[in-house]
Protein backbone atom coordinates (compact mmCIF):
# COMPACT_ATOMS: atom_id res chain seq x y z
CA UNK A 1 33.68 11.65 -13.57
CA UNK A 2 30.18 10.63 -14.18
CA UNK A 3 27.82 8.29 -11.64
CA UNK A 4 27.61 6.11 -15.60
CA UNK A 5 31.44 5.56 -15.13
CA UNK A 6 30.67 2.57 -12.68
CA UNK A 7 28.52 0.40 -15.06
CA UNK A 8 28.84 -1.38 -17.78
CA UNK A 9 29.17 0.58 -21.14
CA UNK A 10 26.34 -1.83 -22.56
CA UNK A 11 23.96 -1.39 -19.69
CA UNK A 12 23.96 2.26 -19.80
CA UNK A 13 22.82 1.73 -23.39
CA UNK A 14 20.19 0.31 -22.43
CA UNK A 15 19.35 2.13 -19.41
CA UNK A 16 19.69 5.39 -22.29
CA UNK A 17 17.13 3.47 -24.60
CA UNK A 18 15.08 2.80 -21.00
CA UNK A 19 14.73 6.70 -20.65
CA UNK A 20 13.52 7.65 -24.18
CA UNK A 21 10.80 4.93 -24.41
CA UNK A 22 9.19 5.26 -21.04
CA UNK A 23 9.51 9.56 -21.30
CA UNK A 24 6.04 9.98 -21.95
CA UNK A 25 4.87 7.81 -19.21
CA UNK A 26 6.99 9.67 -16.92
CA UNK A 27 5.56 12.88 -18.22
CA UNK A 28 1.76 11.95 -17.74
CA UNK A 29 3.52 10.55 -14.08
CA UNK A 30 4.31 14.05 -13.59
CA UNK A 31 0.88 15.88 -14.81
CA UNK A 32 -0.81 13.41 -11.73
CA UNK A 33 1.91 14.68 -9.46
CA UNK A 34 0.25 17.86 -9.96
CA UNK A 35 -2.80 16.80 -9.59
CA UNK A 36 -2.67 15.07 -6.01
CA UNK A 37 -0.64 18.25 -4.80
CA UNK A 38 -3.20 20.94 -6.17
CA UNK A 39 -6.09 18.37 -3.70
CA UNK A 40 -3.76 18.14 -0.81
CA UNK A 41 -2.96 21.84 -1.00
CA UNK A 42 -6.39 23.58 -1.43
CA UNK A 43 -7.15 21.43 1.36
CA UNK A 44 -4.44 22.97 3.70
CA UNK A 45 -5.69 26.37 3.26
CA UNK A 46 -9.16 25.34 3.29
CA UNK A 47 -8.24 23.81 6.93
CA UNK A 48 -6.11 27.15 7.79
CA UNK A 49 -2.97 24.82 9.02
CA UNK A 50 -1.04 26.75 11.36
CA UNK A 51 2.32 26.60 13.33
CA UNK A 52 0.61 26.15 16.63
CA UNK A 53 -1.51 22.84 14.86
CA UNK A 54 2.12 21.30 14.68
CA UNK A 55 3.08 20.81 18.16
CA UNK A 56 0.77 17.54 19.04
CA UNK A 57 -0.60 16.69 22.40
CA UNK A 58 0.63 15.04 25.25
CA UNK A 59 -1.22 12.60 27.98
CA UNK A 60 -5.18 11.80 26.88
CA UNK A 61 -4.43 13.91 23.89
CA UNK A 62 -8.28 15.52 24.28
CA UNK A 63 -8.77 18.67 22.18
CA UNK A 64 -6.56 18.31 20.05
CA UNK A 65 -7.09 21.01 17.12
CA UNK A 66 -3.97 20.02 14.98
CA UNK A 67 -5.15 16.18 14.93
CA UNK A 68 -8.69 17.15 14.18
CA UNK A 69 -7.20 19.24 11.66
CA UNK A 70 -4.96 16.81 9.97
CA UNK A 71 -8.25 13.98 10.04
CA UNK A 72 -10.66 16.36 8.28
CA UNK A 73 -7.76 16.83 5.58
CA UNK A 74 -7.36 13.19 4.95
CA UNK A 75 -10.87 13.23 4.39
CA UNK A 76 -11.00 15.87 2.26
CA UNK A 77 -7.91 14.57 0.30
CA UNK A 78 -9.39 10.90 0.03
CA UNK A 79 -13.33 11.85 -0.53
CA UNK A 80 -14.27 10.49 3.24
CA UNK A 81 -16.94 12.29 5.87
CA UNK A 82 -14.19 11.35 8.89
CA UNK A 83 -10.84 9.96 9.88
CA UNK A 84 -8.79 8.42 12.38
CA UNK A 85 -4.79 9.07 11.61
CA UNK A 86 -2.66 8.21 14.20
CA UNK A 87 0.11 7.12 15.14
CA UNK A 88 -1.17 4.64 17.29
CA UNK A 89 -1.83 2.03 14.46
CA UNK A 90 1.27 -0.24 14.68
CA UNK A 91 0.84 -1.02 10.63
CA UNK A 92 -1.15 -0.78 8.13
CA UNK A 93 -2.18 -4.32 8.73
CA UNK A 94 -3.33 -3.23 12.62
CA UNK A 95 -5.76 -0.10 10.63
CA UNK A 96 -7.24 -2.42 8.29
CA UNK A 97 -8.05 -4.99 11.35
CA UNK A 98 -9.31 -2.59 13.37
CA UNK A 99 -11.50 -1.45 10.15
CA UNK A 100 -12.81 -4.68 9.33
CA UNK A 101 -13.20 -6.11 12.90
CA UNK A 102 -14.55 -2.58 14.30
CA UNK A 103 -17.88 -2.93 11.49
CA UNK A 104 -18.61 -6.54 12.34
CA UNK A 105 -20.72 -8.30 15.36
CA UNK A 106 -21.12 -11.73 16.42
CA UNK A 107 -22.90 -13.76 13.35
CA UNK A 108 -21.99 -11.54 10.78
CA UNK A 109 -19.37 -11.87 7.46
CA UNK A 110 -16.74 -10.17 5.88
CA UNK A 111 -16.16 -11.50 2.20
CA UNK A 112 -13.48 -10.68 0.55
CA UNK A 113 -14.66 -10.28 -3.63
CA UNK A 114 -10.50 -9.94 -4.68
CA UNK A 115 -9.60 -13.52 -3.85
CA UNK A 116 -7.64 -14.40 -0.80
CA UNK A 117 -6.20 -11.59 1.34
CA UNK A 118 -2.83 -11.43 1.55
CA UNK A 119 -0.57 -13.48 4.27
CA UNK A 120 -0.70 -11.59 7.50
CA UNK A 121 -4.65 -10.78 6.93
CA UNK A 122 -5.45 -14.63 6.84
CA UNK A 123 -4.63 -14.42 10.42
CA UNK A 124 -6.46 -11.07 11.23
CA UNK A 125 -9.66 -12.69 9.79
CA UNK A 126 -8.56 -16.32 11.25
CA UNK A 127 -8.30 -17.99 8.02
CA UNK A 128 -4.45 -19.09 8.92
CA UNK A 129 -2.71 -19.16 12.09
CA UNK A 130 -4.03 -20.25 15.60
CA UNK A 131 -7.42 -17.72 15.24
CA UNK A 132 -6.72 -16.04 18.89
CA UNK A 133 -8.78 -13.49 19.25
CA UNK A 134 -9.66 -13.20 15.09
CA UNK A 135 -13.47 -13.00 14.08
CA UNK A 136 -13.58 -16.68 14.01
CA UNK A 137 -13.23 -16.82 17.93
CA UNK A 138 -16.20 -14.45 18.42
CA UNK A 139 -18.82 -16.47 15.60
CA UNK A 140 -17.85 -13.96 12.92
CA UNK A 141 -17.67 -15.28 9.51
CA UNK A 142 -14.69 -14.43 7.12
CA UNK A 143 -14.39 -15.88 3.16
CA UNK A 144 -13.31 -14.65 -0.04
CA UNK A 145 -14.81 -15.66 -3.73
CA UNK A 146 -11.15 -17.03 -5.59
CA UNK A 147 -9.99 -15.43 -8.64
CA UNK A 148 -10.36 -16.99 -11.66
CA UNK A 149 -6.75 -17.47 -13.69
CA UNK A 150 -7.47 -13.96 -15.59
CA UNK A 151 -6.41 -12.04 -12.10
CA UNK A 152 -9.81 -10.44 -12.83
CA UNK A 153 -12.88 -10.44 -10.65
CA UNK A 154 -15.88 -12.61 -11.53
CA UNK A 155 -18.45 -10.10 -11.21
CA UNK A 156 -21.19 -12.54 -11.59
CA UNK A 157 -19.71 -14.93 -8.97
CA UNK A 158 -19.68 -12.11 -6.76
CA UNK A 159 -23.05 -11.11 -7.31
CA UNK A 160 -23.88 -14.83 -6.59
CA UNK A 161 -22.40 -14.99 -3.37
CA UNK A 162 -23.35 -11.64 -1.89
CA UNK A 163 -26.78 -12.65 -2.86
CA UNK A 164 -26.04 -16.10 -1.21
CA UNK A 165 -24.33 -15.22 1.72
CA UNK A 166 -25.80 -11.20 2.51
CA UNK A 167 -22.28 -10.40 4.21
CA UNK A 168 -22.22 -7.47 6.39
CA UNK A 169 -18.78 -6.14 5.25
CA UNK A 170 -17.61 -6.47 1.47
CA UNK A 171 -14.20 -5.65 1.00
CA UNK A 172 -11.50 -5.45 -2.00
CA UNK A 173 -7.35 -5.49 -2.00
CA UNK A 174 -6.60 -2.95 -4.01
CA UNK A 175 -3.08 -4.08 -4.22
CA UNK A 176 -1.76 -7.47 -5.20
CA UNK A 177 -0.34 -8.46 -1.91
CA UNK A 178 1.59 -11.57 -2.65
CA UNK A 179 -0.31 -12.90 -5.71
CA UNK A 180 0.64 -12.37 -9.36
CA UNK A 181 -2.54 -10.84 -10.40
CA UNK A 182 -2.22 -7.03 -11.38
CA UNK A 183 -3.51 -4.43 -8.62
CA UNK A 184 -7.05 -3.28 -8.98
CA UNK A 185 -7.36 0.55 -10.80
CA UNK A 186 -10.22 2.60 -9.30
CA UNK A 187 -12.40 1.96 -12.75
CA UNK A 188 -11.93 -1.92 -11.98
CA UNK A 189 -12.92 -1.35 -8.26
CA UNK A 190 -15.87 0.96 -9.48
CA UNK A 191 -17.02 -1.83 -11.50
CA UNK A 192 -16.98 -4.20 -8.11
CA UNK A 193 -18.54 -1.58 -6.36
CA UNK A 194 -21.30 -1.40 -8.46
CA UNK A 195 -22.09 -5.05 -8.70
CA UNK A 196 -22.03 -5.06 -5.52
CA UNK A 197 -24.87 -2.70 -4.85
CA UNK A 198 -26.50 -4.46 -7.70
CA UNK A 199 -27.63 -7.28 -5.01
CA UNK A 200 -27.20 -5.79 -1.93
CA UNK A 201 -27.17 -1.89 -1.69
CA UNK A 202 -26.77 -1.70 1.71
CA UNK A 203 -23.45 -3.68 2.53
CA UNK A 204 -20.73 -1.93 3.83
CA UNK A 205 -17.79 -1.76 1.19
CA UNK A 206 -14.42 -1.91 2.88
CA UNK A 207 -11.50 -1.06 0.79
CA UNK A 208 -7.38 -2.29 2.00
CA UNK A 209 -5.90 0.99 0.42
CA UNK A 210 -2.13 -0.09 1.35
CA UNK A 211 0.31 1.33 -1.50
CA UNK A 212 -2.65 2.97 -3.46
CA UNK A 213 -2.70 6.65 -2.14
CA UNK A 214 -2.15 9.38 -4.61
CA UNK A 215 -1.58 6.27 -7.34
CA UNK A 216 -4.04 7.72 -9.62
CA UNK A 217 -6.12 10.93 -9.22
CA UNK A 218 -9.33 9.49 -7.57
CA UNK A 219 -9.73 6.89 -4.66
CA UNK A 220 -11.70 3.96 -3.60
CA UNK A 221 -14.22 6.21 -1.60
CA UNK A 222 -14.87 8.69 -4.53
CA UNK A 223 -16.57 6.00 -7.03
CA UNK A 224 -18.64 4.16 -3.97
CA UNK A 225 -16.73 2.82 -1.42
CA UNK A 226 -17.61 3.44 2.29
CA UNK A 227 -14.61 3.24 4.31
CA UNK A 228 -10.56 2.36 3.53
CA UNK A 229 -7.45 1.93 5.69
CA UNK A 230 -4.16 1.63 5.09
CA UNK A 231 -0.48 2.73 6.45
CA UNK A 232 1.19 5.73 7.50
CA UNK A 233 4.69 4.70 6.40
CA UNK A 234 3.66 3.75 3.20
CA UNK A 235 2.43 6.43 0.43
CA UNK A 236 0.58 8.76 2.84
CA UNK A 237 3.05 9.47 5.15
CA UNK A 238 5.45 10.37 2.32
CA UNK A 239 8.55 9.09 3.86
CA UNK A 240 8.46 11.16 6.77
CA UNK A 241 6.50 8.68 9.67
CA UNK A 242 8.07 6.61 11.88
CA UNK A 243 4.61 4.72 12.66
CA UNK A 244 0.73 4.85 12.02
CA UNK A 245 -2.13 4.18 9.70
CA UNK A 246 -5.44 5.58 8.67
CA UNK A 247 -9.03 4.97 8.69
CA UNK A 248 -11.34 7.11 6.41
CA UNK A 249 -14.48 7.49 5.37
CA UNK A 250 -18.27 7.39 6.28
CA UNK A 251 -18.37 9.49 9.44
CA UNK A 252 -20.81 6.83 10.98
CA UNK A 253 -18.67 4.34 9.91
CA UNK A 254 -15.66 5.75 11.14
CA UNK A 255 -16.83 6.56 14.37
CA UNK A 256 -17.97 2.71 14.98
CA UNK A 257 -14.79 1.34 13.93
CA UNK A 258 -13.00 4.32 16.77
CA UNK A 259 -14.61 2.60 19.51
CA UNK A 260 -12.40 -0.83 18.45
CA UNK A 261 -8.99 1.59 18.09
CA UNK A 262 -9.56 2.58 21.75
CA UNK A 263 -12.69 2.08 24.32
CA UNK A 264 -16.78 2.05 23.51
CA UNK A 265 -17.01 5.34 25.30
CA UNK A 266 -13.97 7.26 24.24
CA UNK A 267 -13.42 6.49 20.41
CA UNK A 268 -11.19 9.15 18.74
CA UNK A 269 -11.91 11.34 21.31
CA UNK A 270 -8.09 10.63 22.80
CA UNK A 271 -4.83 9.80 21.41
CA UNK A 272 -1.76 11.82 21.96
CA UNK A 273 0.54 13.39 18.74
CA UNK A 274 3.06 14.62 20.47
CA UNK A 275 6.88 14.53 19.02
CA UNK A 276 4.82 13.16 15.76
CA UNK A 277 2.05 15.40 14.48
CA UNK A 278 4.31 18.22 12.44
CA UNK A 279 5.43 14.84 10.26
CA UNK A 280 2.04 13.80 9.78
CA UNK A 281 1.30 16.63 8.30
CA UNK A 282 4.43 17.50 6.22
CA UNK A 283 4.50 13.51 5.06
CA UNK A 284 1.15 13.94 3.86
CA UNK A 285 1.19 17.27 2.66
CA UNK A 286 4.64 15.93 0.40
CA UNK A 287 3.01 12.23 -0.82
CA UNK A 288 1.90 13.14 -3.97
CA UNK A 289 5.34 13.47 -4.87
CA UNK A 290 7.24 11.11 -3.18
CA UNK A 291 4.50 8.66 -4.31
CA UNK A 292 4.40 9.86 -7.77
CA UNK A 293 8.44 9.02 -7.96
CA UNK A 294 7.87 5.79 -6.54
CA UNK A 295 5.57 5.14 -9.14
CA UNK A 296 8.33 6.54 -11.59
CA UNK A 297 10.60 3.96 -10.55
CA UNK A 298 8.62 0.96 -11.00
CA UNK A 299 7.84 2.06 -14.78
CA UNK A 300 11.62 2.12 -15.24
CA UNK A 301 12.21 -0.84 -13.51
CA UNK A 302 9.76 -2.74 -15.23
CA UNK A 303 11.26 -1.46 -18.30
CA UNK A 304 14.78 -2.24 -17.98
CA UNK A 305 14.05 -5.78 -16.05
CA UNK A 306 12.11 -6.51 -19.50
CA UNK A 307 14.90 -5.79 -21.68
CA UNK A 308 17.05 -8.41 -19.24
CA UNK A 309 14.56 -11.02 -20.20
CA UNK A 310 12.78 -11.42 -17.04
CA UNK A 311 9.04 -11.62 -16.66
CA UNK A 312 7.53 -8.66 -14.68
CA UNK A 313 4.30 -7.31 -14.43
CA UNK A 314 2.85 -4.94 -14.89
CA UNK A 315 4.35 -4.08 -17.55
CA UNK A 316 6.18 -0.47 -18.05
CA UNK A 317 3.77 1.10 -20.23
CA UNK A 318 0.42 -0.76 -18.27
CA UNK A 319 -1.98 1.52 -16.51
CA UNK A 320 -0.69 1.88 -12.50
CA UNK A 321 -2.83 2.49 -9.48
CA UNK A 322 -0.23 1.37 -6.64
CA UNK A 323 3.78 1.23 -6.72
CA UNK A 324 4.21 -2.36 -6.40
CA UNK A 325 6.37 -3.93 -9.35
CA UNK A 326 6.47 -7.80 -9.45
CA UNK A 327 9.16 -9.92 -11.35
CA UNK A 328 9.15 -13.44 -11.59
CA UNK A 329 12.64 -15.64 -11.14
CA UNK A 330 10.87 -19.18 -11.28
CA UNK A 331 12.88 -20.16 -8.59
CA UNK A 332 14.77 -19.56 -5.84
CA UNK A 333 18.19 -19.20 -6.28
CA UNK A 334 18.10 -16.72 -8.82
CA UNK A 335 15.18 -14.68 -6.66
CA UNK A 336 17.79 -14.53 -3.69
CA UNK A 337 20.55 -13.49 -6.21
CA UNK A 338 18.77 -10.48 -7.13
CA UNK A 339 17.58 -9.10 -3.67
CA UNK A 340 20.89 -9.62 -2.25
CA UNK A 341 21.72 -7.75 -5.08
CA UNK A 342 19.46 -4.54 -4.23
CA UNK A 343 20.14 -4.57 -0.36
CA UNK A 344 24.12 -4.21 -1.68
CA UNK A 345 21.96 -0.59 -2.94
CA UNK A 346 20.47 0.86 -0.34
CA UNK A 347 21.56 3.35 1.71
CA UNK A 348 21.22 1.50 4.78
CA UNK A 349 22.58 -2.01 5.47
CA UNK A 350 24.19 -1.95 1.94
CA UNK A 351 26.83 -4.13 3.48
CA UNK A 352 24.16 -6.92 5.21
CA UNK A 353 23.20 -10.27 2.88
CA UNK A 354 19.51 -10.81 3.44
CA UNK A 355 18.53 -14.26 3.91
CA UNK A 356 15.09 -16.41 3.50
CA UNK A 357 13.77 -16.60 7.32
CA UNK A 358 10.31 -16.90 9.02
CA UNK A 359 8.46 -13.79 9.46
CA UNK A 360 5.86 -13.11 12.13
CA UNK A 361 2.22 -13.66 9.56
CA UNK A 362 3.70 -15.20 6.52
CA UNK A 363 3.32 -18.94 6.12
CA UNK A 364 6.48 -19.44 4.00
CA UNK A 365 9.91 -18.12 4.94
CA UNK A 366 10.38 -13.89 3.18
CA UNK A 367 13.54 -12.94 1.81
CA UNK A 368 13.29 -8.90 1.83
CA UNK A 369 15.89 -6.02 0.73
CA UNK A 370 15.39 -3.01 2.72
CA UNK A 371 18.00 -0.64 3.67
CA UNK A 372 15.45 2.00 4.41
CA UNK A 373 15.25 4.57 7.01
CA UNK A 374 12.42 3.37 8.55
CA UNK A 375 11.70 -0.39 9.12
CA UNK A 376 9.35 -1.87 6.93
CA UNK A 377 9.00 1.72 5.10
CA UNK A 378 8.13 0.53 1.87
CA UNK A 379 7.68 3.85 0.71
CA UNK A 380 11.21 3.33 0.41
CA UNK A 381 12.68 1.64 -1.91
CA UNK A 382 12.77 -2.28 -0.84
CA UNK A 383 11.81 -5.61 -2.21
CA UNK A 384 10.53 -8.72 -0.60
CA UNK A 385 8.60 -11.87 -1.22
CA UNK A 386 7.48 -15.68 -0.08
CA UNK A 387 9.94 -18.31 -1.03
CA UNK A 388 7.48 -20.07 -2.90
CA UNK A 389 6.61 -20.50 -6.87
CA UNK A 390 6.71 -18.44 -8.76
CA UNK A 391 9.79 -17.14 -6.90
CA UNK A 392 8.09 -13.39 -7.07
CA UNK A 393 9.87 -10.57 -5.93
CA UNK A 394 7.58 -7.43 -5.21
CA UNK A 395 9.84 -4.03 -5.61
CA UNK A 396 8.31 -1.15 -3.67
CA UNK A 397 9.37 2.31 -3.42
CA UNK A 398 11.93 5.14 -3.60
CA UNK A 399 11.66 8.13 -2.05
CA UNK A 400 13.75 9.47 -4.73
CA UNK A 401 13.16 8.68 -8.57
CA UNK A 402 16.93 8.60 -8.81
CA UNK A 403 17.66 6.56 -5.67
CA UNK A 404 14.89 3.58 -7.37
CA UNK A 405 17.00 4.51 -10.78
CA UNK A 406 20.45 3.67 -9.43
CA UNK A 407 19.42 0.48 -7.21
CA UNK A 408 17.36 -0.99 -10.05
CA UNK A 409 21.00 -0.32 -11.90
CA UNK A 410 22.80 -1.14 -9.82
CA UNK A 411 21.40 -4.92 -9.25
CA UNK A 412 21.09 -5.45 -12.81
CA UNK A 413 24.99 -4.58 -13.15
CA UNK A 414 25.78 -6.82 -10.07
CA UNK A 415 23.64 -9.82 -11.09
CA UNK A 416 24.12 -9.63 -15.03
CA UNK A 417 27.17 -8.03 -15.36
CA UNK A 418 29.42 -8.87 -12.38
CA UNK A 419 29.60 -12.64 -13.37
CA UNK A 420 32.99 -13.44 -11.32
């Protein structure tokens, strides 16, 4: 018996016709794979990781040669001076706030050039939400110059406003949070970069890296940025962490933004690893790979969503720099159809029904799929989104090609098949 035997003759067709279009893509998919791994491994040995680095710290964690260890790789690895990676960052969304609000003082800006940040970043920068304790509270400006309908940035505009407003932070969303543009490839945010320092060389650029690790074979900070966060159970902790994020870059940078993550005084001096620091390094040492079959997966989904006549973007054969993969349902019944559809997939929970419901930093109610083995993993395969038009539902993940193969199937057999 064959795993084909439990879907439709006529979907396996096309999941066959899938396969041979997107091959090459898969096969230049690989040749990055290789890539990120050969970086991540000549860094290793130029580190001399041993056994004894695995076993973490306990208490103050001061001294801590494994930590230091795994920080000077991620800088290595992601063309930065310094790092903080701990697991002491509650979410990607805490390391990017600590980031941005770590580099900024009292009468300062951060603009955001990428258009509005994503939902639970309004209220880090106290754009939505009740503005306890956001830069707002403490005189600190924070705007964004819109997109126009392209998805692309307006590099004049930007070059307008920086010269207008002289922010002291600059920073781009790599990703496409909850909006329909397309993500931002590292040529398109070299191209901000640079019009940036066109009118203003001396800003601090500030780059939210979520999903975008080992998505193509250079990084934000390697064509001009200055310092990036994102999360640890996202691409770089390659499905192995449990908790954390990252901050990297300019070592003077870095080191202001430490004294926000902890005390002025200590910094990244302290910060136990114990029970966690042999999967920090294993998660990061395997993310090329787990990311690169992420990225796998959202090619084929793209592809075989496409040939069921729904609208996704980007498109299978588009160039990729994160593993997001939007489709559109244009409304909401047919959006909660289909997630319901890929939780019935997963691993874990395969038996709950997801439903719409408020979500701590999200304005509009979330439906999400995610049966993964770590909450809010989306490393993992998962899917979630706003109820709100366009009805968009963002797939994520897969920490198996084949796993984001048979629950892209699998939802397209129960949704467009399964009709009783």
């Amino acid at each position: 018996m064959s795993w084909k035997d439990d879907f439709d003759p006529e979907l396996i067709k096309r999941v066959q016709e899938v396969d041979e279009e997107i091959a090459p893509k898969l096969a230049a998919i690989d040749d990055q794979i290789m890539e990120n791994q050969a970086k991540v491994l000549k860094a290793f040995r130029d580190h001399n990781v041993a056994t004894t680095d695995l076993s973490g710290s306990t208490g103050y964690g001061q001294d801590d040669e494994g930590r230091d260890k795994l920080e000077a790789i991620y800088a290595q690895v992601l063309g930065g001076e310094d790092a903080l990676v701990r697991p002491q960052f509650v979410s990607g969304t805490h390391a990017i706030g600590v980031g941005l609000l770590g580099l900024v003082r009292p009468g300062d800006e951060i603009l955001y050039i990428t258009g509005e940040p994503y939902d639970t970043l309004q209220e880090v920068l106290g754009m939505a939400g009740n503005a306890i304790g956001s830069p707002k509270e403490y005189g600190i400006k924070a705007d964004y110059v819109p997109l126009p309908d392209s998805g692309d940035v307006d590099l004049a505009a930007v070059k307008a406003r920086v010269a207008k407003d002289q922010p002291r932070v600059v920073a781009i969303q790599r990703s496409c949070g909850y909006a329909t543009r397309d993500s931002f490839t590292i040529a398109k945010i070299a191209e901000m970069i640079k019009a940036v320092r066109s009118v203003m060389p001396d800003t601090w650029i500030f780059v939210d890296n979520a999903y975008g690790e080992f998505s193509e074979t250079k990084e934000p900070l390697e064509v001009g940025a200055d310092i990036m966060a994102g999360s640890l159970f996202k691409n770089g902790g390659g499905g192995m962490l449990k908790t954390g994020g990252y901050i990297v870059g300019r070592k003077d940078l870095v080191e202001r933004v430490s004294y926000r993550f902890t005390v002025p005084g200590l910094g990244g001096a302290e910060g136990a690893t114990f029970g966690v620091l042999d999967a920090m390094f294993q998660g990061f040492f395997q993310a090329p790979s787990v990311t690169g079959n992420a990225i796998k997966g959202a090619v084929f989904e793209a592809a075989l969503l496409a040939k069921m006549g729904l609208p996704v973007r980007p498109s299978w054969d588009a160039p990729r720099t994160d593993l997001i993969q939007t489709v559109n349902f244009g409304n909401p019944d047919d959006m909660i159809r289909f997630t319901e559809a890929l939780q019935h997939n997963m691993p874990i929970d395969s038996f709950i029904t997801p439903i719409p419901e408020a979500t701590a930093g999200y304005e509009d109610k979330v439906i999400m799929a995610d049966g993964s083995f770590v909450e809010g993993s989306t490393i993992e395969f998962s899917a979630d989104g706003p109820l709100r038009p366009p009805y968009t539902l963002y797939i994520q993940g897969g920490l198996t090609y084949a796993h984001a193969k048979l629950g892209i199937i699998g939802a397209v057999q129960d949704v467009f098949y399964n009709k009783d």
